[in-house]
N, C-alpha and C. Protein backbone atom coordinates (compact mmCIF):
# COMPACT_ATOMS: atom_id res chain seq x y z
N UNK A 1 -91.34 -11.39 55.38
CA UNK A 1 -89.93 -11.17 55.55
C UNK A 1 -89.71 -9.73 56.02
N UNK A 2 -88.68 -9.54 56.80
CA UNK A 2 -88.20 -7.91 57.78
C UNK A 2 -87.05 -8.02 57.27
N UNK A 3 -86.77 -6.39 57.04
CA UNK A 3 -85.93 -5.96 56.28
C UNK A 3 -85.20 -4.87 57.50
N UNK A 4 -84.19 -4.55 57.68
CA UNK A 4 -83.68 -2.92 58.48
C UNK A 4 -82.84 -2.10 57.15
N UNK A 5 -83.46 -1.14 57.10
CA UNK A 5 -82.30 -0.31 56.18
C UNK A 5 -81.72 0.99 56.71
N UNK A 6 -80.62 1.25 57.12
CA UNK A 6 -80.15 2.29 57.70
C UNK A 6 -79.59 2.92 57.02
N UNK A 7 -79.61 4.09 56.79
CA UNK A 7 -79.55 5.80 56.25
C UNK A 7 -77.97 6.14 57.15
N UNK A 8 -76.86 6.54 57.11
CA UNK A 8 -75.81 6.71 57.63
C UNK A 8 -75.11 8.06 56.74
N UNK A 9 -74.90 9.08 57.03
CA UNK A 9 -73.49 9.71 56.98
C UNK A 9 -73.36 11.26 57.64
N UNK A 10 -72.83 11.73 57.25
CA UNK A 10 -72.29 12.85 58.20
C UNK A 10 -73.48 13.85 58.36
N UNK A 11 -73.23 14.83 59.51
CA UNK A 11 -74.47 15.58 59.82
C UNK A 11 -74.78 16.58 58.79
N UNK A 12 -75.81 16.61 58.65
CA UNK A 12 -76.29 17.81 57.03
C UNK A 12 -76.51 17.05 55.54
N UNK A 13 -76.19 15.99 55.57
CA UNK A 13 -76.01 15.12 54.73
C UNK A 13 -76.87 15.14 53.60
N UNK A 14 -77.86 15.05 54.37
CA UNK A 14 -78.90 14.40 53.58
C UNK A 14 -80.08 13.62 53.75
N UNK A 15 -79.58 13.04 55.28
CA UNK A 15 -80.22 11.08 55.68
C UNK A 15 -81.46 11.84 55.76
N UNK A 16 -82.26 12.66 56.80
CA UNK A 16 -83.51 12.91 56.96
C UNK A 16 -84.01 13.21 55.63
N UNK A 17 -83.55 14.40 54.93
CA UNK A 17 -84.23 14.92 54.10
C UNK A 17 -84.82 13.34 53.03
N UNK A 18 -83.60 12.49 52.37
CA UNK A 18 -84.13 11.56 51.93
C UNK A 18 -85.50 10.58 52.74
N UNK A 19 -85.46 10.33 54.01
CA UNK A 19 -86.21 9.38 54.73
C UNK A 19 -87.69 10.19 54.31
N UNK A 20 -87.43 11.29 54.89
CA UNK A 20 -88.91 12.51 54.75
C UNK A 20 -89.16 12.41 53.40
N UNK A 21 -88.54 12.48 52.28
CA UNK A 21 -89.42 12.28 51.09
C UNK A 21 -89.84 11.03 50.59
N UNK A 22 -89.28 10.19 50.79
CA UNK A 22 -89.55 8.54 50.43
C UNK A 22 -90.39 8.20 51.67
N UNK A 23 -91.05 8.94 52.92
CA UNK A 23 -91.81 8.37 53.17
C UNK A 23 -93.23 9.24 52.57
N UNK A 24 -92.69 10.37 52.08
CA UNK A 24 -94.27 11.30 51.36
C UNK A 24 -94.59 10.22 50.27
N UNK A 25 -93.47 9.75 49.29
CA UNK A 25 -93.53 8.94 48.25
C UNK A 25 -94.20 7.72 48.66
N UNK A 26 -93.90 6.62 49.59
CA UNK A 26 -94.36 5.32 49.73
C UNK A 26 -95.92 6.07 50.33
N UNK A 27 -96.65 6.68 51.25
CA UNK A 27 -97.36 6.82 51.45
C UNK A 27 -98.26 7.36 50.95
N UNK A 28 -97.86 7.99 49.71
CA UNK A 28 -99.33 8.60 48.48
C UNK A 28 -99.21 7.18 47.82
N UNK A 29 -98.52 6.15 47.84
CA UNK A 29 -98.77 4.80 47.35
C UNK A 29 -99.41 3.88 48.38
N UNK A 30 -99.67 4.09 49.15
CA UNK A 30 -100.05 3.37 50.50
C UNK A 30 -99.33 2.24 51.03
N UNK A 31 -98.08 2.72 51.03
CA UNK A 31 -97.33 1.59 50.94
C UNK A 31 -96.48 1.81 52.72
N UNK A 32 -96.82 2.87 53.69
CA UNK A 32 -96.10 3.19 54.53
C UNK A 32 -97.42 2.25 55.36
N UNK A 33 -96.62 2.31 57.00
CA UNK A 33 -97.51 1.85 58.43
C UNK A 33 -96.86 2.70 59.13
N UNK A 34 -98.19 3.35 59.57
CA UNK A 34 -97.99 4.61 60.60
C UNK A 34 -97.36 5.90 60.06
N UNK A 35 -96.95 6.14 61.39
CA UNK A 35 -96.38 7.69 61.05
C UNK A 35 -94.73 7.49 60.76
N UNK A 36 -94.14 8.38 60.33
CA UNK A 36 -92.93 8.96 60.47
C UNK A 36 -92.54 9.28 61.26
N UNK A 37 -91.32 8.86 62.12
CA UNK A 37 -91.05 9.60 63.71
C UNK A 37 -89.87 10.03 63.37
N UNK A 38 -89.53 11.49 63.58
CA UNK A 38 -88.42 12.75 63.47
C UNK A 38 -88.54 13.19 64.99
N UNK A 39 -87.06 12.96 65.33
CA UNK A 39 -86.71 13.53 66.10
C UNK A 39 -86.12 14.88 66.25
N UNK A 40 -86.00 16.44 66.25
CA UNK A 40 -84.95 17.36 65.66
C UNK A 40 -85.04 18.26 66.46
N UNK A 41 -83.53 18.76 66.80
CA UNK A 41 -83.10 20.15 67.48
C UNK A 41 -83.92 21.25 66.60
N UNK A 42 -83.72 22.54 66.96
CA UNK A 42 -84.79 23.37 66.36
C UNK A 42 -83.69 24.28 65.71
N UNK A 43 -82.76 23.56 64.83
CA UNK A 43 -82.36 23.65 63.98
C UNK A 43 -82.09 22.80 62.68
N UNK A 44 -83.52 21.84 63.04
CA UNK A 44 -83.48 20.51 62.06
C UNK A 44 -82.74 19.70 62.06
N UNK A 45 -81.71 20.02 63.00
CA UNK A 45 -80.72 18.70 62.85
C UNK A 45 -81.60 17.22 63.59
N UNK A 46 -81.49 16.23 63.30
CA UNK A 46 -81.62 14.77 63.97
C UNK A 46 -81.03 14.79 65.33
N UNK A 47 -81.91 14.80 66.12
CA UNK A 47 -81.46 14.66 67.78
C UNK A 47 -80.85 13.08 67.91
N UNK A 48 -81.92 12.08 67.57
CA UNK A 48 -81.88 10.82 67.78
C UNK A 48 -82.21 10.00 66.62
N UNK A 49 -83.19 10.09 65.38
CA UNK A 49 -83.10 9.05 64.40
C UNK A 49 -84.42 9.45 63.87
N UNK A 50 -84.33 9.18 62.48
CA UNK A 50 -85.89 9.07 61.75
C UNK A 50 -86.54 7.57 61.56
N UNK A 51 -87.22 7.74 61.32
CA UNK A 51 -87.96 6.40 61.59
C UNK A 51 -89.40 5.65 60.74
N UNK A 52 -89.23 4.77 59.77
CA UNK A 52 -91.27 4.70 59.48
C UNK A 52 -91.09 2.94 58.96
N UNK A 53 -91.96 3.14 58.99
CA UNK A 53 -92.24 0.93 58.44
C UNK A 53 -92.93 1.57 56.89
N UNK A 54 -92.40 0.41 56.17
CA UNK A 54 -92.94 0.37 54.95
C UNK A 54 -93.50 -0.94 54.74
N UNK A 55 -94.40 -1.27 54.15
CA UNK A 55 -94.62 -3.08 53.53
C UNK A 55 -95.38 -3.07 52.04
N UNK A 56 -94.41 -3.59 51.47
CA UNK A 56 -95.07 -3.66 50.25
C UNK A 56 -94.50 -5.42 49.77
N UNK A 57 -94.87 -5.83 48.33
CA UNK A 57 -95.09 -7.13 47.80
C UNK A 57 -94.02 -7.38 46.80
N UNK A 58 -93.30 -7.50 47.02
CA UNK A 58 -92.21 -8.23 45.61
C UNK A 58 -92.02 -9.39 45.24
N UNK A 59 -93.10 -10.14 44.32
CA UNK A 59 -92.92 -10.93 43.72
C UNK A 59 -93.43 -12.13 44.57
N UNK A 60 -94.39 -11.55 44.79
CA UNK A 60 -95.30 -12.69 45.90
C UNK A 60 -94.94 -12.54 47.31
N UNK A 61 -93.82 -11.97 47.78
CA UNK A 61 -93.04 -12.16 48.85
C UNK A 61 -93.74 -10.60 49.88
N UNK A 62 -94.51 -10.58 50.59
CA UNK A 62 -94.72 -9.46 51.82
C UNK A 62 -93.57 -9.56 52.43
N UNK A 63 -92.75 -7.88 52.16
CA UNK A 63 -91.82 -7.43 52.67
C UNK A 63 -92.17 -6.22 53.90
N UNK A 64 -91.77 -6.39 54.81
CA UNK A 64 -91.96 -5.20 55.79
C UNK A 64 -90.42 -4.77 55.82
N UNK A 65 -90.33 -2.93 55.65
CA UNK A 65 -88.97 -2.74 55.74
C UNK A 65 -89.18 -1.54 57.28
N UNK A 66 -87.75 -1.26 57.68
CA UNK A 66 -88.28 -0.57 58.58
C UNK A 66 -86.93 0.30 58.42
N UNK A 67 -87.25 1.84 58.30
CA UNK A 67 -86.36 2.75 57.44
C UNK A 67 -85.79 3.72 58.53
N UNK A 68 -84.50 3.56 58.63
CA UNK A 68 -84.17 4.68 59.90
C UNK A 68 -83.09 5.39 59.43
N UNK A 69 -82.50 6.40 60.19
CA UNK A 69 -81.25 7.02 59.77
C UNK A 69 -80.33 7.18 61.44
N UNK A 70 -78.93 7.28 60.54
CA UNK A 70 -78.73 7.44 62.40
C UNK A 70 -78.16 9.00 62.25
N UNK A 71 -78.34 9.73 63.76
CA UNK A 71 -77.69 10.84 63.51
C UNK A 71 -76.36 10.90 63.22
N UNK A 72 -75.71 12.15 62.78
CA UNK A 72 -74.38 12.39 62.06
C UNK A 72 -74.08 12.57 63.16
N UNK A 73 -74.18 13.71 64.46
CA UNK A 73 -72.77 14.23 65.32
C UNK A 73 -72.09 12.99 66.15
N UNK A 74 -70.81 13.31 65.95
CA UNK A 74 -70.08 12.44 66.47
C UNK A 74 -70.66 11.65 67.87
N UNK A 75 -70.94 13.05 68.58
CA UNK A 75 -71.31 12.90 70.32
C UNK A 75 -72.12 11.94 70.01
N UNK A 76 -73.03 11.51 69.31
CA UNK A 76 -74.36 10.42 69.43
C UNK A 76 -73.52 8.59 69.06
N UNK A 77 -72.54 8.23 69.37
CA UNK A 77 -71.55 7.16 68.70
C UNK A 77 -72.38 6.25 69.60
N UNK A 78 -73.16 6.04 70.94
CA UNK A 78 -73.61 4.61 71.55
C UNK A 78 -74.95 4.74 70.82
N UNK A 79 -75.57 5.74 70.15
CA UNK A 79 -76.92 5.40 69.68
C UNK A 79 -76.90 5.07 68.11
N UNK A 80 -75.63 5.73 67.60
CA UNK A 80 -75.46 4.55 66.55
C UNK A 80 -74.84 3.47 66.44
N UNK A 81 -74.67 2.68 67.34
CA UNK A 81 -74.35 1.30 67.88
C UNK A 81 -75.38 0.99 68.32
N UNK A 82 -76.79 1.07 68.72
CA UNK A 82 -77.81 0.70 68.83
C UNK A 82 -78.66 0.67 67.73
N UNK A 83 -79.03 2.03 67.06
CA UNK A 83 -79.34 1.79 65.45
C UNK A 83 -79.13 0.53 64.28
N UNK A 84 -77.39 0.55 65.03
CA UNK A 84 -77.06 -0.64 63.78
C UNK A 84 -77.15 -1.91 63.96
N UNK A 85 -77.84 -2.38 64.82
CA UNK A 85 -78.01 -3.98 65.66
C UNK A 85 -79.10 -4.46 64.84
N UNK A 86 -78.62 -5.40 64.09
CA UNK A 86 -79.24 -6.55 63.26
C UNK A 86 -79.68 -5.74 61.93
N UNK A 87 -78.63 -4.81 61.54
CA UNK A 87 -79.20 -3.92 60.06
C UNK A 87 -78.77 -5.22 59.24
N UNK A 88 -80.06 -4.97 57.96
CA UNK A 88 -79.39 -5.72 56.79
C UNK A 88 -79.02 -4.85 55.47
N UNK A 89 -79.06 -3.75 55.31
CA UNK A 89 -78.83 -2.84 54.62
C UNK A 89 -78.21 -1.48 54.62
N UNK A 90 -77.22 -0.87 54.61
CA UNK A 90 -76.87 0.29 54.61
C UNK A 90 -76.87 1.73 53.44
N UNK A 91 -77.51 2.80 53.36
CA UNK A 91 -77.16 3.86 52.74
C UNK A 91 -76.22 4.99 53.16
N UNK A 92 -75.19 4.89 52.09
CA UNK A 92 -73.97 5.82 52.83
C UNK A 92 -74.68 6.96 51.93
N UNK A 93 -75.40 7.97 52.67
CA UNK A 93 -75.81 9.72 52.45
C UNK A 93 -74.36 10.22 52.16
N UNK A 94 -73.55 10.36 51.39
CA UNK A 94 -72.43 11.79 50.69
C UNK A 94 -72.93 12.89 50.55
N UNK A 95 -72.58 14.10 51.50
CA UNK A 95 -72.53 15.21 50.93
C UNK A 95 -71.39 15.79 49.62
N UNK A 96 -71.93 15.98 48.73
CA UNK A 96 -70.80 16.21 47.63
C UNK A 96 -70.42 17.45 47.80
N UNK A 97 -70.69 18.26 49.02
CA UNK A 97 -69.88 19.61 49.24
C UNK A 97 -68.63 19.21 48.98
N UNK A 98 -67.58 20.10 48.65
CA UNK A 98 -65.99 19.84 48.51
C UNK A 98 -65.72 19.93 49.74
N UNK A 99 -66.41 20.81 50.58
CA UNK A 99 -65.88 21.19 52.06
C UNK A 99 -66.29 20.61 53.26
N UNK A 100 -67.23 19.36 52.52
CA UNK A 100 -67.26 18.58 53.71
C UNK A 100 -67.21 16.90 53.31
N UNK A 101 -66.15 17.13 52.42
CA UNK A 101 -65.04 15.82 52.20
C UNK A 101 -64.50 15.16 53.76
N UNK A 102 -64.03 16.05 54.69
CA UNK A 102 -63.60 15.59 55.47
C UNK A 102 -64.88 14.52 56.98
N UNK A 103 -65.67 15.72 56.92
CA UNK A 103 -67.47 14.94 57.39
C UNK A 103 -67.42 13.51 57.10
N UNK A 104 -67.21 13.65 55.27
CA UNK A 104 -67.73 12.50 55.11
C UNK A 104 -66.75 11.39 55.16
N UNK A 105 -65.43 11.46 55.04
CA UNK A 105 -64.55 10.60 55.73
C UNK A 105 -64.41 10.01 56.84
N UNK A 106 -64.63 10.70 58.10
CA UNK A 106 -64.78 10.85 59.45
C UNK A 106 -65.67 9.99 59.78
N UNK A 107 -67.26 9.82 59.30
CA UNK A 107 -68.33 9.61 59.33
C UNK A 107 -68.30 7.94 58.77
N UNK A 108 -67.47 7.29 57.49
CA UNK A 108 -67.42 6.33 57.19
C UNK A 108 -66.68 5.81 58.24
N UNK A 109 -65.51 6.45 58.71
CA UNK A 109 -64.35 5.37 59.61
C UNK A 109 -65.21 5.37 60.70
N UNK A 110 -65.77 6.00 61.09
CA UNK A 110 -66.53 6.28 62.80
C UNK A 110 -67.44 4.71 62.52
N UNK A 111 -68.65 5.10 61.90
CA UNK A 111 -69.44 3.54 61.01
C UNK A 111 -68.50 2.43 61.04
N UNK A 112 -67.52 2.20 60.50
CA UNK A 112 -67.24 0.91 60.24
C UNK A 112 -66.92 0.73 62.22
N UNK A 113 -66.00 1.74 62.90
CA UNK A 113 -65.67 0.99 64.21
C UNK A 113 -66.57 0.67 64.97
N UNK A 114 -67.96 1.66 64.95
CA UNK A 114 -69.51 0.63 65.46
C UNK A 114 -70.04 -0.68 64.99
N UNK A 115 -69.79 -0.86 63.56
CA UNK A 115 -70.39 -2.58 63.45
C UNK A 115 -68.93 -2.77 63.77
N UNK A 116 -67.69 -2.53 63.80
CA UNK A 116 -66.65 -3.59 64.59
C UNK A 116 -67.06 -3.77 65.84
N UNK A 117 -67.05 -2.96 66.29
CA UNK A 117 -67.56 -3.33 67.77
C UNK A 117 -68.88 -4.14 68.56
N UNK A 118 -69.86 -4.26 67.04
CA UNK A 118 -71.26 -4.79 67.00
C UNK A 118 -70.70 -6.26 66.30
N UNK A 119 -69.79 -6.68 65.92
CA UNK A 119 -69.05 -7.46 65.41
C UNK A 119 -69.30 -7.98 64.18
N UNK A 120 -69.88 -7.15 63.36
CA UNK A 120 -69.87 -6.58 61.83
C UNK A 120 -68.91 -6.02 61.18
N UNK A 121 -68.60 -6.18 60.02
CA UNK A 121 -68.08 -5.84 59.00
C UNK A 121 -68.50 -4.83 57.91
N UNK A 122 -68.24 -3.69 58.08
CA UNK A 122 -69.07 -2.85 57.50
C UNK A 122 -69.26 -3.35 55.87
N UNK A 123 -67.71 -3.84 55.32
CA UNK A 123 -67.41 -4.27 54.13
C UNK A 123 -68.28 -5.87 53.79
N UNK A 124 -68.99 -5.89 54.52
CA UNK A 124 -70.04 -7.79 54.57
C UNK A 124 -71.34 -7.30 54.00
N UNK A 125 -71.46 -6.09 54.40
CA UNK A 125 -72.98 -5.77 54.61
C UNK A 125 -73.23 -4.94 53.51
N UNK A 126 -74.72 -5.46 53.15
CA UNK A 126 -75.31 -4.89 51.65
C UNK A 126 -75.33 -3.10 51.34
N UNK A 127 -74.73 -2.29 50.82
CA UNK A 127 -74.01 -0.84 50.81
C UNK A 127 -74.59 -0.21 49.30
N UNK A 128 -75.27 0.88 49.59
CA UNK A 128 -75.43 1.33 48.37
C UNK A 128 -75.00 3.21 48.67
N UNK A 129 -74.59 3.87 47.92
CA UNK A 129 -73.97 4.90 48.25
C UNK A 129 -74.77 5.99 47.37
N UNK A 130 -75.08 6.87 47.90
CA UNK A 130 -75.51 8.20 47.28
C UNK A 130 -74.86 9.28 47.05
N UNK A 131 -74.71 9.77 46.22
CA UNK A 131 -73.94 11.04 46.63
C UNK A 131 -74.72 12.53 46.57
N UNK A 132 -75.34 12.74 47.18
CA UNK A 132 -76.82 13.84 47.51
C UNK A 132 -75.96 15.72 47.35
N UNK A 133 -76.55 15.99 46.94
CA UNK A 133 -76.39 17.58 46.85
C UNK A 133 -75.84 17.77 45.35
N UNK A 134 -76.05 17.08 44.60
CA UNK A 134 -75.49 17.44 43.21
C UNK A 134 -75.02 18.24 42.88
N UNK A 135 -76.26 19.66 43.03
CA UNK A 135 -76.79 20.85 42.42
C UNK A 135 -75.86 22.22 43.08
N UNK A 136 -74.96 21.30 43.71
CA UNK A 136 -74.18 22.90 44.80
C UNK A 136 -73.04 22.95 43.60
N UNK A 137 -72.66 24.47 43.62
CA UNK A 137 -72.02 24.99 42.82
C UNK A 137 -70.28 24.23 42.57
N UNK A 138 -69.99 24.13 44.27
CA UNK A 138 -68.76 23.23 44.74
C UNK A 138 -68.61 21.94 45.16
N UNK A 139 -69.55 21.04 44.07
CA UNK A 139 -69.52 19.65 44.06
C UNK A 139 -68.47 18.77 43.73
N UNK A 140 -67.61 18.19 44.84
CA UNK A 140 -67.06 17.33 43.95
C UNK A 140 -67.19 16.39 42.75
N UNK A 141 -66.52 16.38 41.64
CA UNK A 141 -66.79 15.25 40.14
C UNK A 141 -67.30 14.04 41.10
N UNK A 142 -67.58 13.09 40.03
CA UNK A 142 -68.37 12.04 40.70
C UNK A 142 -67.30 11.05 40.76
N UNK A 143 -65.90 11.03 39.92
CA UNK A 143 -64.81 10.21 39.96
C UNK A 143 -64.11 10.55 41.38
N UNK A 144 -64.18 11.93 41.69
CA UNK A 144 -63.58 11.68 42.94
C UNK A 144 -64.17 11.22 43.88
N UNK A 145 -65.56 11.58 43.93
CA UNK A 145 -66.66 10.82 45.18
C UNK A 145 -66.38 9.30 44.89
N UNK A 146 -66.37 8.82 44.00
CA UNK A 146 -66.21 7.41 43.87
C UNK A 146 -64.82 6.82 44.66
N UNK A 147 -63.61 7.94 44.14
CA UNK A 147 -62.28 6.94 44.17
C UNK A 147 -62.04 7.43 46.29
N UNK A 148 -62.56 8.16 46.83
CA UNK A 148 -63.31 8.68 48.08
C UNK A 148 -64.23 7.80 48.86
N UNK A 149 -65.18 7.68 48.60
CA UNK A 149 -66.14 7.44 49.65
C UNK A 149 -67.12 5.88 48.83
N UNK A 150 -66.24 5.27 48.13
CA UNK A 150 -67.33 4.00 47.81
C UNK A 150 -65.97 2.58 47.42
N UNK A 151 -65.44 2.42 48.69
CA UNK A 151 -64.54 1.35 48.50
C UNK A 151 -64.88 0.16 48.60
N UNK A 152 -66.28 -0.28 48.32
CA UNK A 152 -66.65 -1.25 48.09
C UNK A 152 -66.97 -1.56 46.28
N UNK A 153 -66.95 -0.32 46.15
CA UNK A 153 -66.38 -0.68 44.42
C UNK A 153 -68.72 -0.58 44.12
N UNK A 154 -69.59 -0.29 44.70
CA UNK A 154 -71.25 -0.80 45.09
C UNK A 154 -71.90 0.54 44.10
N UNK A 155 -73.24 0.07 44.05
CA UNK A 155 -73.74 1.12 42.67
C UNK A 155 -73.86 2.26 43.94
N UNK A 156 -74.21 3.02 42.94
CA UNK A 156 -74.34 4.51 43.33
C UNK A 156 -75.22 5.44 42.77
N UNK A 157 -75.90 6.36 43.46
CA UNK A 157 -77.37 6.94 42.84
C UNK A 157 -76.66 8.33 43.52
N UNK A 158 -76.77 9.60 41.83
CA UNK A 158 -76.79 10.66 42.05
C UNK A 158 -78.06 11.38 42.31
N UNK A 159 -77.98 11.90 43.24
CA UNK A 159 -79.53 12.94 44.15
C UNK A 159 -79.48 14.24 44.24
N UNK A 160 -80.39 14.43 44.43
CA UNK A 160 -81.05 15.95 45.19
C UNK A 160 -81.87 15.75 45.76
N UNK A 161 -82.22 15.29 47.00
CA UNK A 161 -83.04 14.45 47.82
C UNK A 161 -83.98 15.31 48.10
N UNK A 162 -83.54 17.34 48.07
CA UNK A 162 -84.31 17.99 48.52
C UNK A 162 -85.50 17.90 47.21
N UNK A 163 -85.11 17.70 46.16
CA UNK A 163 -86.10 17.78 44.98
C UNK A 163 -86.47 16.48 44.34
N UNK A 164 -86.12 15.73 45.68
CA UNK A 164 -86.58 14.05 45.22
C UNK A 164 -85.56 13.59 44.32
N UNK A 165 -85.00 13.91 43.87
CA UNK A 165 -84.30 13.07 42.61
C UNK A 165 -83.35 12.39 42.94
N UNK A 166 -83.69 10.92 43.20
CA UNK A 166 -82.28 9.87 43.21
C UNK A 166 -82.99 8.84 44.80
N UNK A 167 -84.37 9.58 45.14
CA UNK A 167 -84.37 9.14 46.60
C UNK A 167 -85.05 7.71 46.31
N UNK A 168 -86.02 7.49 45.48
CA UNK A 168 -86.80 6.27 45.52
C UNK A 168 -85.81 5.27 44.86
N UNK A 169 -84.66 5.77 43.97
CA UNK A 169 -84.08 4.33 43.38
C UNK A 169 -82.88 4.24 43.99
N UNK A 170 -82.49 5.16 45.20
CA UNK A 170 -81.92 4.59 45.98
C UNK A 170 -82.32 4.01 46.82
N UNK A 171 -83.18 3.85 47.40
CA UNK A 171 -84.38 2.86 48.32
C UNK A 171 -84.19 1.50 47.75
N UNK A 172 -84.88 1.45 46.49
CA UNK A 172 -84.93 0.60 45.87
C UNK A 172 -83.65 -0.12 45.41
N UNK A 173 -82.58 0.47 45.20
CA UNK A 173 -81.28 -0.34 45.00
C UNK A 173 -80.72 -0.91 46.40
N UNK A 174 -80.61 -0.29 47.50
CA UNK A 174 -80.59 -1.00 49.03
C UNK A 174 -81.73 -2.05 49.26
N UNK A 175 -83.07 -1.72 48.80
CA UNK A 175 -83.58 -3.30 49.07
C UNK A 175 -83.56 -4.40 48.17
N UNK A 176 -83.16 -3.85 47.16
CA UNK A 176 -83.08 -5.45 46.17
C UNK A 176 -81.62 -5.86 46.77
N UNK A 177 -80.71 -5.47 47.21
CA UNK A 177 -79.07 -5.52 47.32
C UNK A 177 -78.91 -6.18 48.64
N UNK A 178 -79.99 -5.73 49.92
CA UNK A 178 -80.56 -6.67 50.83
C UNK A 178 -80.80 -8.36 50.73
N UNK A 179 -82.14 -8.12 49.62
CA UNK A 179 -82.52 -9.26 49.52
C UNK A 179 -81.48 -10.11 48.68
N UNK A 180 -80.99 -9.75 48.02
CA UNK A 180 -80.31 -10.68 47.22
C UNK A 180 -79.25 -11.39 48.17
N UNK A 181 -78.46 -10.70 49.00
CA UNK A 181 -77.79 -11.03 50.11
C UNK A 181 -78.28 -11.96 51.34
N UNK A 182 -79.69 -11.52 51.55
CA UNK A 182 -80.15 -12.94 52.14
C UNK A 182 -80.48 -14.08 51.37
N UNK A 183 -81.21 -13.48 50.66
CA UNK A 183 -81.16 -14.58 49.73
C UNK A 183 -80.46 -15.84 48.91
N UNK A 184 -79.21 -15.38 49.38
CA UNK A 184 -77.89 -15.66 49.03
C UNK A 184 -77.34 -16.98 50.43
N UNK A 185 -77.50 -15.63 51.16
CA UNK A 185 -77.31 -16.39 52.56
C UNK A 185 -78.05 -17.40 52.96
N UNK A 186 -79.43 -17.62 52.49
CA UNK A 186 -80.26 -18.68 53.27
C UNK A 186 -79.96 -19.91 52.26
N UNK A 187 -79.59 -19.47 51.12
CA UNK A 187 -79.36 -20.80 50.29
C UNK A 187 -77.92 -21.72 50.01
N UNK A 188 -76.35 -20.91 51.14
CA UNK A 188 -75.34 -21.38 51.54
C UNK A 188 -75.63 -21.80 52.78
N UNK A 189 -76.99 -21.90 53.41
CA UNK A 189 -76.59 -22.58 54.34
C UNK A 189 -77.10 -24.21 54.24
């Protein structure tokens, strides 16, 4: 079974830094194929997308997932409309800066009008939300990130992606939240 899980939110976010450690993580488990492909201006930002295959076994079932992020700047809007073609999973990356509340607003409405236009429903599709940067002095509470940026009401994993914390069980809550959704799906039909 193939899995897509896409990494989504505003630029600085977060998306690489998480992809880059969950693939150090799956691969001291041997659980990655191949390399990691980073694309980045030489200011680390994401030019075009991160990228790695994972395959591991749940429950008898060989899963291949294939882990990308799309870039944040606006200017890149037809390559995340290409990114998001046939995703079955989404991670909304929150920066919990206070001051880039607005990023991350911008960044959800921008997302949903690419799967409209991909003729998706952003609100259909399996959503798990992070809210990454904990540790900054000017974090928004987590009630406001919630009543903000998770209107699907969907769990949520607090991070520090730079220090790993929150990155593998948010992985892990987007692919069980996947499967259960197909899973779901193959047995209404």
């Amino acid at each position: 079974m193939k899995l897509k899980i896409v990494y989504f939110g505003s630029s600085l976010a977060g998306k690489s830094t998480n992809i880059k450690v969950l693939y150090k993580m799956l691969k001291a488990q041997n659980l990655v194929k191949g390399e990691l492909v980073s694309m980045q201006t030489d200011e680390q930002r994401t030019l075009f997308m991160d990228l790695f295959l994972t395959q591991m076994d749940i429950e008898g079932i060989q899963l291949d997932v294939k882990v990308m992020t799309t870039p944040g700047q606006f200017r890149l809007h037809s390559l995340r409309k290409v990114i998001m073609k046939d995703v079955d999973g989404l991670v909304f990356v929150v920066d919990s800066d206070s001051e880039r509340e607005r990023a991350n607003f911008l960044v959800l409405r921008e997302t949903a009008a690419v799967l409209k236009e991909r003729g998706e429903d952003l609100f259909n599709l399996p959503v798990v939300v992070q809210y990454n940067k904990r540790d900054l002095p000017n974090a928004m509470s987590v009630d406001e990130l919630e009543s903000r940026f998770n209107p699907w009401g969907t769990e949520y994993v607090l991070a520090i992606a730079t220090q790993g914390q929150g990155v593998r069980e948010t992985f892990s809550k987007i692919v069980k939240t996947a499967l259960a959704k197909r899973y779901a799906k193959n047995h209404d039909n």
